[in-house]
C-alpha atoms as a PDB file:
ATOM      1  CA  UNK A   1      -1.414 104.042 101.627  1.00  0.00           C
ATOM      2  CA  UNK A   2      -5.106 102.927 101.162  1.00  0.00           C
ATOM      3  CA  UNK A   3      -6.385 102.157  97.776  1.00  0.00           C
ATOM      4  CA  UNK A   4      -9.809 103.209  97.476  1.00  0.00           C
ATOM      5  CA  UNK A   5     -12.189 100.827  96.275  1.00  0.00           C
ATOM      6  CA  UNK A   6     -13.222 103.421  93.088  1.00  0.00           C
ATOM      7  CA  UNK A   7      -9.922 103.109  91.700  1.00  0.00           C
ATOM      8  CA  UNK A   8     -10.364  99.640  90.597  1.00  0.00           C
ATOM      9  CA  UNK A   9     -13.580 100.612  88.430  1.00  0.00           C
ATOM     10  CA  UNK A  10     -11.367 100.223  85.200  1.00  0.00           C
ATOM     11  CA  UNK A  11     -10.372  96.968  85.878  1.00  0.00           C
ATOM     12  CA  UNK A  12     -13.676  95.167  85.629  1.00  0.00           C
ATOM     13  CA  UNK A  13     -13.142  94.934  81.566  1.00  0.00           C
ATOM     14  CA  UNK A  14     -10.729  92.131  82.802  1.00  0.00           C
ATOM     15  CA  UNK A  15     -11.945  88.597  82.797  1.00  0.00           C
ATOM     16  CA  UNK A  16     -13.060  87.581  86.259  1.00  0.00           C
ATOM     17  CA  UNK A  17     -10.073  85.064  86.506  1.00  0.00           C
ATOM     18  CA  UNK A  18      -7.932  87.677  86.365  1.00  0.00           C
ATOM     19  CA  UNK A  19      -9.702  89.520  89.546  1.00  0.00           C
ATOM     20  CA  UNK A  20      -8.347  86.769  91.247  1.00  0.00           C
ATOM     21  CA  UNK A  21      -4.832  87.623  90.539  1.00  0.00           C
ATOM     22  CA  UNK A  22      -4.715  91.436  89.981  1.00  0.00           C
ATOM     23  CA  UNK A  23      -8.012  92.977  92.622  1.00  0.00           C
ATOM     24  CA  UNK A  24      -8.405  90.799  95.244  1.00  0.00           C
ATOM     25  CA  UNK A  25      -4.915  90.860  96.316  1.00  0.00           C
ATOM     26  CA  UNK A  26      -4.829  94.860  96.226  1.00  0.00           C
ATOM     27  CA  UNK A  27      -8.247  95.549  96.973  1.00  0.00           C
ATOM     28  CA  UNK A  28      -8.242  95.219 100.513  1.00  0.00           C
ATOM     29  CA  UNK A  29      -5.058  95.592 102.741  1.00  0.00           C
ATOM     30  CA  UNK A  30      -5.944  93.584 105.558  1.00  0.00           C
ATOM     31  CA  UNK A  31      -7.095  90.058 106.512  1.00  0.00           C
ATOM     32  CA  UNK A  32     -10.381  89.943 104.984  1.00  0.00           C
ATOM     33  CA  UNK A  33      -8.273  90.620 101.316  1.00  0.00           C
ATOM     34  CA  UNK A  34      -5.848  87.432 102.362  1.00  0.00           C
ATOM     35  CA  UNK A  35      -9.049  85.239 103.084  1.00  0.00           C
ATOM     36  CA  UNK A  36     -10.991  86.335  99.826  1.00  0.00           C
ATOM     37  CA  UNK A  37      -7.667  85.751  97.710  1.00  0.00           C
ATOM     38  CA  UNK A  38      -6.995  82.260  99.291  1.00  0.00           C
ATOM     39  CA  UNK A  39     -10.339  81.345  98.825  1.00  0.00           C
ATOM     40  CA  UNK A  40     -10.264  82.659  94.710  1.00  0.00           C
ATOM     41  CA  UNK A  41      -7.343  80.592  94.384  1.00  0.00           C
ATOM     42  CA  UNK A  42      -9.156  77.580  96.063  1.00  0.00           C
ATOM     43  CA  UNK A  43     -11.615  78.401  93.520  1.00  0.00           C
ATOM     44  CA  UNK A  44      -8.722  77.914  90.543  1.00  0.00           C
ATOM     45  CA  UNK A  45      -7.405  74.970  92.107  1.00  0.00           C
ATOM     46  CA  UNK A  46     -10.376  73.138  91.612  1.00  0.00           C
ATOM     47  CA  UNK A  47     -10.554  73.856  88.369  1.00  0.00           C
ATOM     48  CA  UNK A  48      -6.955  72.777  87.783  1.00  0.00           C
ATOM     49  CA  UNK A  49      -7.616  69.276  89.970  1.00  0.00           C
ATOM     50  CA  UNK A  50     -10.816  68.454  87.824  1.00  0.00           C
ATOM     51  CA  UNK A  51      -8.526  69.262  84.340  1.00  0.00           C
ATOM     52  CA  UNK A  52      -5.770  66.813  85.304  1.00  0.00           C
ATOM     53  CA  UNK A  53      -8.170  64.076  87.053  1.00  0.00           C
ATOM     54  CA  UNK A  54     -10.089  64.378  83.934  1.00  0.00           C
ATOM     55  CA  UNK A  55      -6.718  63.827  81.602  1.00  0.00           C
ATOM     56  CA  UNK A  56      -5.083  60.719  83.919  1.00  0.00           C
ATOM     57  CA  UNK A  57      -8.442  59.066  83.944  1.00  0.00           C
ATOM     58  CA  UNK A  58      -8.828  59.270  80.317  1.00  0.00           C
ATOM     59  CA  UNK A  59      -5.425  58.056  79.479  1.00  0.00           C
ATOM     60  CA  UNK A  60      -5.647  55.286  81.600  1.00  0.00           C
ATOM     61  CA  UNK A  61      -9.105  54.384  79.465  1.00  0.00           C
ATOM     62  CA  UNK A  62      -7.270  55.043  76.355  1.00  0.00           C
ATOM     63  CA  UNK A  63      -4.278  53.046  77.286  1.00  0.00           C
ATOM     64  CA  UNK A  64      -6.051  50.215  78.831  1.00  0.00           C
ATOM     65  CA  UNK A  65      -8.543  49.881  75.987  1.00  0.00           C
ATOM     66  CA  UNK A  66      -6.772  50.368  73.450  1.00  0.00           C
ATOM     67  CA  UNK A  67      -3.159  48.636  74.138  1.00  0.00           C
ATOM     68  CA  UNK A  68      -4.596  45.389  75.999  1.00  0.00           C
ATOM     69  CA  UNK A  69      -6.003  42.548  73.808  1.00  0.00           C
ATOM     70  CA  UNK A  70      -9.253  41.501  75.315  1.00  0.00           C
ATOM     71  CA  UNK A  71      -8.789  37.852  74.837  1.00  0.00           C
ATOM     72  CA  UNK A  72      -5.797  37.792  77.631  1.00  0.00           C
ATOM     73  CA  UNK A  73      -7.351  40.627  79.750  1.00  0.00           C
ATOM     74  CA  UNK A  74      -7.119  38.806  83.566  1.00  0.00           C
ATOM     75  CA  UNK A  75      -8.715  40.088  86.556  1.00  0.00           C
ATOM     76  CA  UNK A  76      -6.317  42.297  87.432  1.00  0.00           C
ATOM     77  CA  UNK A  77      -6.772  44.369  84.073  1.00  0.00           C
ATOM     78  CA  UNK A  78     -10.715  44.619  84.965  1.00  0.00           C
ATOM     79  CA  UNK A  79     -10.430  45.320  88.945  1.00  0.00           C
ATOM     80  CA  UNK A  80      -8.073  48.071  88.095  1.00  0.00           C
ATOM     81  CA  UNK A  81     -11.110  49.521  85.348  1.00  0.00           C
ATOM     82  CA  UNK A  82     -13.522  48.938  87.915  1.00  0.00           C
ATOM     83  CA  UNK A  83     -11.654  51.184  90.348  1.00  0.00           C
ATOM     84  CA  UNK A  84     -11.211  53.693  87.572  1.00  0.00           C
ATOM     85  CA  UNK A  85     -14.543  53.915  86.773  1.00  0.00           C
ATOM     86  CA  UNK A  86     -15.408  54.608  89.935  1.00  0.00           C
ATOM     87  CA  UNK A  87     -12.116  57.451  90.269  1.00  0.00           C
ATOM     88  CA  UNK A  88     -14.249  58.847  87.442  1.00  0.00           C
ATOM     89  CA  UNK A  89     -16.857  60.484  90.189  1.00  0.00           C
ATOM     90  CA  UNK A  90     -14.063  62.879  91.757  1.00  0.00           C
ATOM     91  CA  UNK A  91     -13.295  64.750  88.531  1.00  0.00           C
ATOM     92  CA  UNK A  92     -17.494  64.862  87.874  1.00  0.00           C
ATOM     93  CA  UNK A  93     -17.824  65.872  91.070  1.00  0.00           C
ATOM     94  CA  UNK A  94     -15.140  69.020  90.962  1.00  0.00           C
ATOM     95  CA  UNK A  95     -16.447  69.647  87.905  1.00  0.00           C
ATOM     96  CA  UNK A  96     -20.108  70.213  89.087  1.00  0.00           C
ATOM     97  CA  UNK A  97     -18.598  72.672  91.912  1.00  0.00           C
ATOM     98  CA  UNK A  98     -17.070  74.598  89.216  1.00  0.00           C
ATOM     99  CA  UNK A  99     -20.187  74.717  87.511  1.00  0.00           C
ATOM    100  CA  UNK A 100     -22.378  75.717  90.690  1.00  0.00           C
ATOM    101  CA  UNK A 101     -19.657  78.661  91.152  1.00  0.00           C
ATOM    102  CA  UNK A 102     -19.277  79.947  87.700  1.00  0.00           C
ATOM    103  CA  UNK A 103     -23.087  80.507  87.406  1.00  0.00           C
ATOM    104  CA  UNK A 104     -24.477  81.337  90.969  1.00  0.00           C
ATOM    105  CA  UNK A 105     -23.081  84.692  90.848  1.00  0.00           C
ATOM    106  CA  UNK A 106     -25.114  86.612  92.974  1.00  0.00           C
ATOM    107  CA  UNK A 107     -28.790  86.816  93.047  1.00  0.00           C
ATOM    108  CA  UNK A 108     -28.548  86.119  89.170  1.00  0.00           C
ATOM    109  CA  UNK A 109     -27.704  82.734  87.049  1.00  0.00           C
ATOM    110  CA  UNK A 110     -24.993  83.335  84.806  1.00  0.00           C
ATOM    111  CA  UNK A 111     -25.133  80.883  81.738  1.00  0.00           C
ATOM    112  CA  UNK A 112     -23.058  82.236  78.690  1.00  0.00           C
ATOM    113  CA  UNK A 113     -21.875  80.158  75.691  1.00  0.00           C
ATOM    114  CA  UNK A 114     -18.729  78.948  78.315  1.00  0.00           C
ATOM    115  CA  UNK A 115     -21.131  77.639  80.894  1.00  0.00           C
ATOM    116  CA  UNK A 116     -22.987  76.638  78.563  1.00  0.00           C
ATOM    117  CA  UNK A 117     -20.933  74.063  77.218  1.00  0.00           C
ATOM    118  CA  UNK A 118     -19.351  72.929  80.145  1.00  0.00           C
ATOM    119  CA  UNK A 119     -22.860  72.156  81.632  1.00  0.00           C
ATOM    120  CA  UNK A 120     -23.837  69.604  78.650  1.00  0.00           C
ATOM    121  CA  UNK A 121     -20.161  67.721  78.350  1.00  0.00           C
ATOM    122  CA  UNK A 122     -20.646  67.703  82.068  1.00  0.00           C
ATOM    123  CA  UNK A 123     -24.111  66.358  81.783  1.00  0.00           C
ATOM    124  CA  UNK A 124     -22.936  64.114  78.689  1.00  0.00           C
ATOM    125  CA  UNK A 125     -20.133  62.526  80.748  1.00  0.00           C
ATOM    126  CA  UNK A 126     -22.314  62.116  83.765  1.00  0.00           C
ATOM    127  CA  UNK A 127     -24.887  60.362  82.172  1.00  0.00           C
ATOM    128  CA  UNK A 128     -22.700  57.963  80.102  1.00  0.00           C
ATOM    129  CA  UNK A 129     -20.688  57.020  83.142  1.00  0.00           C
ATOM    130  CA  UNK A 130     -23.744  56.371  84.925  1.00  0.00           C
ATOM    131  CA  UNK A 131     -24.214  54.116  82.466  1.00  0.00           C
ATOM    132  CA  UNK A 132     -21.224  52.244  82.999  1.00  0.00           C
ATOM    133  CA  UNK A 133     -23.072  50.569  86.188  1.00  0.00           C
ATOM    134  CA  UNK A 134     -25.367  48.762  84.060  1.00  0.00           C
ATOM    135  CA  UNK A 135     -23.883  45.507  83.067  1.00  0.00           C
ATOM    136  CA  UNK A 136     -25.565  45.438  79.447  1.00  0.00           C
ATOM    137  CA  UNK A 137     -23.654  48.587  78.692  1.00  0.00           C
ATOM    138  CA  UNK A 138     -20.155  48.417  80.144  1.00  0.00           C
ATOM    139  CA  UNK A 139     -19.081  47.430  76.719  1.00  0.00           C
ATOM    140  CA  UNK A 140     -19.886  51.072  75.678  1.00  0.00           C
ATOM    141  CA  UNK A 141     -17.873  52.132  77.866  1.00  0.00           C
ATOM    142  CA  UNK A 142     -14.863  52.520  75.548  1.00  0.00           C
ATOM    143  CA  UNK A 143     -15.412  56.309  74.842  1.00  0.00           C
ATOM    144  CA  UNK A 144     -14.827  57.277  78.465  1.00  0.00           C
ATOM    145  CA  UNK A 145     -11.009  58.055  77.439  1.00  0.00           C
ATOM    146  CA  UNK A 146     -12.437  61.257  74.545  1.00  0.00           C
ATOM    147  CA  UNK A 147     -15.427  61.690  76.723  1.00  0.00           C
ATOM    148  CA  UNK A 148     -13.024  62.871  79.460  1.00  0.00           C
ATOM    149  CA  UNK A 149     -10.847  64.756  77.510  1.00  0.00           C
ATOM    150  CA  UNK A 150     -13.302  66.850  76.057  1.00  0.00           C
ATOM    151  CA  UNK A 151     -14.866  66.947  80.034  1.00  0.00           C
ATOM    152  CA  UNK A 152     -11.082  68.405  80.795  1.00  0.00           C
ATOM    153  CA  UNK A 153     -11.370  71.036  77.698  1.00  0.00           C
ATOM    154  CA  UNK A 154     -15.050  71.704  78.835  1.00  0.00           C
ATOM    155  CA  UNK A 155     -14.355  72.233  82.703  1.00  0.00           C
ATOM    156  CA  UNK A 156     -11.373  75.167  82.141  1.00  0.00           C
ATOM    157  CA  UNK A 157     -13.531  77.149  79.550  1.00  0.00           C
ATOM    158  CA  UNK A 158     -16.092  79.172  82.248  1.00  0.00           C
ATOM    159  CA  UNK A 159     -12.466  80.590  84.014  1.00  0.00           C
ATOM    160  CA  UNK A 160     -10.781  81.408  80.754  1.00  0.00           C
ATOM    161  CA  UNK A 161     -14.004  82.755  79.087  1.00  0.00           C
ATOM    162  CA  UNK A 162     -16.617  83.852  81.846  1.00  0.00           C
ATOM    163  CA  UNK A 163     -19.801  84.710  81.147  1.00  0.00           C
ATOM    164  CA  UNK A 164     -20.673  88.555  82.121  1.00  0.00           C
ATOM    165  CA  UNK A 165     -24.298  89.527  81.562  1.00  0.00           C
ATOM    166  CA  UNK A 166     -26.565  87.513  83.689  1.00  0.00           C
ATOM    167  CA  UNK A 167     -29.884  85.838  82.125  1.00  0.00           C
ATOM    168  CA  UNK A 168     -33.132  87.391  83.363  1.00  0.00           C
ATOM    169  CA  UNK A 169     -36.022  86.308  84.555  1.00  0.00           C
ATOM    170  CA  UNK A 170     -34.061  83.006  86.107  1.00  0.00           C
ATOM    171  CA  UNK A 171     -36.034  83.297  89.302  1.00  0.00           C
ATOM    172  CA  UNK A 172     -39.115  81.592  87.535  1.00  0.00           C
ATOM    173  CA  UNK A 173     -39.571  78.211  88.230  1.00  0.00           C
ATOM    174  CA  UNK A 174     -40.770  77.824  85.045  1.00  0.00           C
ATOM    175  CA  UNK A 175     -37.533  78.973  83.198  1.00  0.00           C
ATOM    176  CA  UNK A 176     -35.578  76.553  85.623  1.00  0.00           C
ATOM    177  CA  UNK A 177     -37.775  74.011  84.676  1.00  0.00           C
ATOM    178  CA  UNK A 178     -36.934  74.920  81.174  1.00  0.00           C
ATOM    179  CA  UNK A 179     -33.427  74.884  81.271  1.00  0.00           C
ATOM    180  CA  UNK A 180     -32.971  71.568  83.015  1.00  0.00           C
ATOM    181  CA  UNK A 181     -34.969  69.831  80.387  1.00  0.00           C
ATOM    182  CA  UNK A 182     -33.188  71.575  77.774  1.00  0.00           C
ATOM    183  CA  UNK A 183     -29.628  70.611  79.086  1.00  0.00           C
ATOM    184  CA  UNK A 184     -30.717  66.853  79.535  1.00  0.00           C
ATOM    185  CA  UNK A 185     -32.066  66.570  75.990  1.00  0.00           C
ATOM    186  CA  UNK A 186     -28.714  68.529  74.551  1.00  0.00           C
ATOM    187  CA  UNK A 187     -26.651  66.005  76.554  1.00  0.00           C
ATOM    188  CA  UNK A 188     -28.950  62.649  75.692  1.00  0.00           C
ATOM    189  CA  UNK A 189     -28.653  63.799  72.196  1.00  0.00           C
ATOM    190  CA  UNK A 190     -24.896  64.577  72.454  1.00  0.00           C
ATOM    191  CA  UNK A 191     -24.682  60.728  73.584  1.00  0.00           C
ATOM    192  CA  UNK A 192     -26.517  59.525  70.355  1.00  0.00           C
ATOM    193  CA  UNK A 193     -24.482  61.560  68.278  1.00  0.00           C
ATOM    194  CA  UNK A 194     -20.870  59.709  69.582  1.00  0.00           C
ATOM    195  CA  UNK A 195     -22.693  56.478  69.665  1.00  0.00           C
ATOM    196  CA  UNK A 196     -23.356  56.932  65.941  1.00  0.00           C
ATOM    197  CA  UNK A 197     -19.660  58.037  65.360  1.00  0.00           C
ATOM    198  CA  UNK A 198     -18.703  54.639  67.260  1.00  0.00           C
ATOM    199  CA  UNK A 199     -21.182  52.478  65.049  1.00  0.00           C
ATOM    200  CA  UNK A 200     -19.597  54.076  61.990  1.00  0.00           C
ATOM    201  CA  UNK A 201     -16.263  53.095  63.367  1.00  0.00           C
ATOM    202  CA  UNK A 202     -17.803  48.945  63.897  1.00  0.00           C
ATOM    203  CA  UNK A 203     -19.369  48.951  60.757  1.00  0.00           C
ATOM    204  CA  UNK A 204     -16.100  50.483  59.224  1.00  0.00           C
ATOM    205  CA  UNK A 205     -14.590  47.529  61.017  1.00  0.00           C
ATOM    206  CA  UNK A 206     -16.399  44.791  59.784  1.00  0.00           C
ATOM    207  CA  UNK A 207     -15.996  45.413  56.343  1.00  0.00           C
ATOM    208  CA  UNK A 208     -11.771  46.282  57.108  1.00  0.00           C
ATOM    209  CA  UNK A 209     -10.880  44.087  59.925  1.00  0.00           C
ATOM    210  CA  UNK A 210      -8.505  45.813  61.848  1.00  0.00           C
ATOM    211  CA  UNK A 211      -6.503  44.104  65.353  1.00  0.00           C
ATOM    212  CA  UNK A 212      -7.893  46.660  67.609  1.00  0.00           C
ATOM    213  CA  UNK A 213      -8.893  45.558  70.758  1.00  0.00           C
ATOM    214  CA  UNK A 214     -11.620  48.368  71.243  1.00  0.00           C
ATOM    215  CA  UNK A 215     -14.039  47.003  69.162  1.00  0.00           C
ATOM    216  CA  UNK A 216     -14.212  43.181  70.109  1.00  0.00           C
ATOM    217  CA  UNK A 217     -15.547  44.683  73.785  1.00  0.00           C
ATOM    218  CA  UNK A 218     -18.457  46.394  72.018  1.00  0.00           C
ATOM    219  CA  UNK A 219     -22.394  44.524  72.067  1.00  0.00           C
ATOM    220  CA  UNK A 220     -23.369  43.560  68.067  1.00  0.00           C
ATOM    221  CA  UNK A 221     -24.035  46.430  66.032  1.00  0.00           C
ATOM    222  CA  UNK A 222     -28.129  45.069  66.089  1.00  0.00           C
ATOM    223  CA  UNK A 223     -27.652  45.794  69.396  1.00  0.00           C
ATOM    224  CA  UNK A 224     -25.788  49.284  69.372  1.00  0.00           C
ATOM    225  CA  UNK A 225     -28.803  50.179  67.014  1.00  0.00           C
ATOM    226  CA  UNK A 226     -31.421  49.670  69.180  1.00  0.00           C
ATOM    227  CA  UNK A 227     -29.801  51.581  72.134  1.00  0.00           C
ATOM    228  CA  UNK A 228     -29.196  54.622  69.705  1.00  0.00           C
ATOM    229  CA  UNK A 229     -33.500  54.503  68.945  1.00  0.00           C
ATOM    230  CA  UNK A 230     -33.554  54.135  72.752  1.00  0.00           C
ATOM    231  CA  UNK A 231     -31.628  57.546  73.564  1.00  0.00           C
ATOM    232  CA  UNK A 232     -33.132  59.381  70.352  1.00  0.00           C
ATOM    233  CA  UNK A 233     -36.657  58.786  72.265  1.00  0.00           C
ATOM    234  CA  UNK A 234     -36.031  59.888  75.368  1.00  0.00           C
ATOM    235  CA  UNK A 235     -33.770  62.876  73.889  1.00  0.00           C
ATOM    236  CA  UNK A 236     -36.171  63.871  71.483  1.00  0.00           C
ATOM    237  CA  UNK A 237     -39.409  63.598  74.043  1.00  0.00           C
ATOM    238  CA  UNK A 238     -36.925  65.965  76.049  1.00  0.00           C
ATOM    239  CA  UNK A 239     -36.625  68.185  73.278  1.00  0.00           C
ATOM    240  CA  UNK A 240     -40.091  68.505  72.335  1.00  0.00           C
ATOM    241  CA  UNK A 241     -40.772  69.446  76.072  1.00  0.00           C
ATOM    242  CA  UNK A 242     -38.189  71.970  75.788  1.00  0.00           C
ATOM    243  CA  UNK A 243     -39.685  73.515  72.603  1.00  0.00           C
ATOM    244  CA  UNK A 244     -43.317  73.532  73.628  1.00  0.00           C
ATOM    245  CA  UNK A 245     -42.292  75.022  77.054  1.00  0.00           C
ATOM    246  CA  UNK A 246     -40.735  77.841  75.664  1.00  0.00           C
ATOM    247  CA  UNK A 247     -43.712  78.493  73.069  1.00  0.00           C
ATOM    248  CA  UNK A 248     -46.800  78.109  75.081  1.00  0.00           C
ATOM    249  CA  UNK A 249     -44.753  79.323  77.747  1.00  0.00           C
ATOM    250  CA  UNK A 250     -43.130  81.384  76.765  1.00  0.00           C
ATOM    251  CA  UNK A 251     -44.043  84.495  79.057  1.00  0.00           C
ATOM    252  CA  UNK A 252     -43.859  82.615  82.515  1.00  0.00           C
ATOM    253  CA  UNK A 253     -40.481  81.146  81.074  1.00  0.00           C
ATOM    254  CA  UNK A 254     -38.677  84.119  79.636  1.00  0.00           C
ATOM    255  CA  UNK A 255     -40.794  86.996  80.767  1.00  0.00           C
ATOM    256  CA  UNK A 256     -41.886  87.767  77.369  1.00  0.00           C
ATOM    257  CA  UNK A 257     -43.682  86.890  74.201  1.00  0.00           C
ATOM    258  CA  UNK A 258     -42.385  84.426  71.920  1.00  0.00           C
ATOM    259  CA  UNK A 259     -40.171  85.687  69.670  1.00  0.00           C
ATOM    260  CA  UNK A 260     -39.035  84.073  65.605  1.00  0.00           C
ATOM    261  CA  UNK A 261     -34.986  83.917  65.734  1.00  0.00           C
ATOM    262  CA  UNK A 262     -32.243  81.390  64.479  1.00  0.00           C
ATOM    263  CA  UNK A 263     -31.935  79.292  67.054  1.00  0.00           C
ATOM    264  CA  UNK A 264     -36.298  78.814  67.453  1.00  0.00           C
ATOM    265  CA  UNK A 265     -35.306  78.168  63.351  1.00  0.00           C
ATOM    266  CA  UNK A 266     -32.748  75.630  63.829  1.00  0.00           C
ATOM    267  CA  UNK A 267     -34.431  74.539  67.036  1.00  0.00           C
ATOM    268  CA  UNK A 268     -37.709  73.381  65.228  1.00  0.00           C
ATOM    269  CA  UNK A 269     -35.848  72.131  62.321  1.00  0.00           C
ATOM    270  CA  UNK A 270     -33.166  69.685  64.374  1.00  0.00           C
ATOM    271  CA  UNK A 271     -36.619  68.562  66.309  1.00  0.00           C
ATOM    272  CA  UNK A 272     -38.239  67.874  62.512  1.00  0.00           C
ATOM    273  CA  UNK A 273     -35.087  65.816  61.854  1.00  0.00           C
ATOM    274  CA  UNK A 274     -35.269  63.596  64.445  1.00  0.00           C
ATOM    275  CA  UNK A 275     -39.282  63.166  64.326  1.00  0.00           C
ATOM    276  CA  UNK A 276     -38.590  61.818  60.567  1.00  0.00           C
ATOM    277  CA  UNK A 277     -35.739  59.804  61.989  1.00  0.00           C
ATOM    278  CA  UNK A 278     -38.160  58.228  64.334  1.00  0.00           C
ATOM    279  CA  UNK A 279     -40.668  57.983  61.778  1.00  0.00           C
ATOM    280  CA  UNK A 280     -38.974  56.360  59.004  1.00  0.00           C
ATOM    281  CA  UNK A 281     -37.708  53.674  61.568  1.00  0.00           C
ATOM    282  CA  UNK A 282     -41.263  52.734  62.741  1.00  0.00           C
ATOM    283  CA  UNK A 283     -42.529  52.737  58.936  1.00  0.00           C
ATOM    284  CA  UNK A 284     -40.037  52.142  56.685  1.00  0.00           C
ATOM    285  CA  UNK A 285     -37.348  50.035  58.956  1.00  0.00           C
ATOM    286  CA  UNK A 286     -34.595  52.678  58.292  1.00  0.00           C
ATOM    287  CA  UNK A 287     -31.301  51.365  60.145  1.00  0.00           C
ATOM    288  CA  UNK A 288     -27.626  51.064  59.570  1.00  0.00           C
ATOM    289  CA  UNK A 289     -25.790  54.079  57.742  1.00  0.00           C
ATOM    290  CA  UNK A 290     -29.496  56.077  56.931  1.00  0.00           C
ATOM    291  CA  UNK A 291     -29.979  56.023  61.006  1.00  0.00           C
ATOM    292  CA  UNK A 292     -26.708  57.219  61.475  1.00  0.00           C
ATOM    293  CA  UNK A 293     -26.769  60.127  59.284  1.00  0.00           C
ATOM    294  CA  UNK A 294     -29.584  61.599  60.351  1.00  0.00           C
ATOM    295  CA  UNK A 295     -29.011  61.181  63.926  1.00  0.00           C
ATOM    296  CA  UNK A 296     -25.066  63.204  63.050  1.00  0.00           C
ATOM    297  CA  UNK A 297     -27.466  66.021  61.023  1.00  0.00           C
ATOM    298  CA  UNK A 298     -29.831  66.326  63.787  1.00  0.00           C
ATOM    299  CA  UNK A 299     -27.305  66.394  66.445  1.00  0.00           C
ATOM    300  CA  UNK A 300     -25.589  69.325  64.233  1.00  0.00           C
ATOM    301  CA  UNK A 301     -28.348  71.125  63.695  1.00  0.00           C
ATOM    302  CA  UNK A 302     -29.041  71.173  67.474  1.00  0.00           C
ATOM    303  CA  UNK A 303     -25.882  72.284  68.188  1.00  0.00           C
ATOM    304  CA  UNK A 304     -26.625  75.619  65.612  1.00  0.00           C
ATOM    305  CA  UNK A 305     -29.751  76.265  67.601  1.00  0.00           C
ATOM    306  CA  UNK A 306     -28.425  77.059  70.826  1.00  0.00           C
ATOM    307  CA  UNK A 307     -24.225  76.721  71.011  1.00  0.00           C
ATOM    308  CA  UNK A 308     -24.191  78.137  67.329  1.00  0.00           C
ATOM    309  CA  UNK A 309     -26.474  81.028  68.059  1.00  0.00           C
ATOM    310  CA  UNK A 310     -24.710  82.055  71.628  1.00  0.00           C
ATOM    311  CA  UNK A 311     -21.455  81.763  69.977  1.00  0.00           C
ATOM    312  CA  UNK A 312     -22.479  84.233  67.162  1.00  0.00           C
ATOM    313  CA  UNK A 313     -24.163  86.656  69.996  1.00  0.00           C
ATOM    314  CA  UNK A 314     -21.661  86.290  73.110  1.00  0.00           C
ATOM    315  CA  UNK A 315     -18.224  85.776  70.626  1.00  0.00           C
ATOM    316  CA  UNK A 316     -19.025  87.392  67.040  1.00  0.00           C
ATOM    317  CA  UNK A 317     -21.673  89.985  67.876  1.00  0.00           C
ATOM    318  CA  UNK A 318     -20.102  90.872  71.995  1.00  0.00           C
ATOM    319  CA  UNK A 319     -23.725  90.822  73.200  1.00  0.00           C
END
């Protein structure tokens, strides 16, 4: 017996990782319906092998940064991080397939709240491994054990939670212009917030002395400082691109007239926070614990503009 393909039009309410499973398999009974189904669980395998490369390299971070003392780490300890850091690409590398498969659906770019997110950790943890090559900043390099477990959360969510409804108008190069910038200056940004979090943690330290080894690998906190201000530039020049793109812009990039909504709101304001960040450093010196707390409500307030708002549409409001 021969299902016909019109039978299956009640199954597309199911997530698209379940097509894998349930159509594919009985959609076609012949060899074409084997080599799609192989190749859809290809597809899930390399989801899987980017989760668990993602969770072993971040343990081994965590375990060798946090259980060794760095005053009798030998060069066995630091060859075996070296290699690590560089096991670090393969799990980036699946991860940026998944990516390219989740959204090129079609002749349309699908990029829900799930892609979404997965893009920026994935741009987050590419940049800050990246990093890792420069000698002045390996000492940072002691949040690649939660960067790559929120990479491993990060990487799973476009197969559990797929995005549906394509975006329009992403054939303009403008919009793709658009959204590249954006996703750099949401990841840059992402990078200042955590290296606030970790300069609360040193200064926390300094006043409490604790016999970690994770924070006697780190540069001064002077130091730390003046790469955050670094990052905040070059994020918030990002940002600023992104926002005047999409308002003078804002036909060739969306295909439309600008339009007042939360995240423009919170998009505008988390760009105000930052410019007085940036200000009150340059005139008034501002540093330590001010610096920090800005940069966290900034970052937060980003977050509301564009996660928070697609979260509220995609999740809250099914949109």
């Amino acid at each position: 017996m021969v299902i016909e393909q019109s039978d299956y039009s009640n199954l597309n309410k199911y997530p698209d990782w379940l097509f894998e499973f349930v159509k594919v398999p009985c959609r076609l009974n012949n060899y074409s319906g084997l080599l799609i189904f192989v190749l859809s669980m290809t597809n899930i395998l390399t989801y899987l092998a980017a989760f668990l490369l993602y969770i072993l390299i971040g343990w081994f971070f965590w375990r060798n940064t946090w259980d060794q003392v760095s005053s009798k780490a030998d060069d066995h300890v630091l060859i075996t991080n070296t290699w690590a850091h560089y096991a670090m690409l393969v799990p980036l590398v699946l991860h940026a397939m998944t990516l390219y498969q989740s959204m090129f659906v079609g002749a349309g770019l699908s990029f829900g709240l799930s892609n979404a997110i997965s893009t920026i950790v994935w741009l987050t943890a590419f940049i800050y491994w990246s990093s890792g090559f420069f000698k002045r900043l390996q000492g940072l390099q002691t949040l690649v054990a939660p960067v790559a477990a929120a990479a491993a959360i990060a990487v799973l969510l476009p197969l559990f939670f797929p995005s549906l409804r394509p975006l329009d108008n992403t054939e303009l190069p403008a919009f793709k212009a658009h959204l590249l910038v954006a996703m750099m200056a949401y990841s840059l940004l992402t990078i200042a917030a955590l290296h606030a979090l970790l300069m609360t943690v040193v200064e926390r330290h300094l006043h409490h002395p604790a016999t970690r080894s994770i924070l006697t690998n780190l540069p001064p906190l002077l130091a730390m400082e003046k790469l955050l201000f670094h990052i905040i530039w070059v994020g918030f020049i990002l940002l600023t691109l992104t926002l005047l793109s999409g308002v003078v812009f804002s036909k060739e990039v969306f295909g439309q007239p600008l339009t007042f909504s939360h995240k423009t709101l919170f998009g505008f304001i988390s760009w105000g926070v930052f410019a007085a960040l940036l200000a009150g450093r340059q005139l008034y010196g501002w540093r330590g614990r001010i610096a920090i707390r800005w940069t966290l409500v900034g970052f937060v307030t980003l977050l509301l503009a564009y996660i928070g708002s697609k979260f509220v549409l995609e999740i809250i409001l099914n949109r």
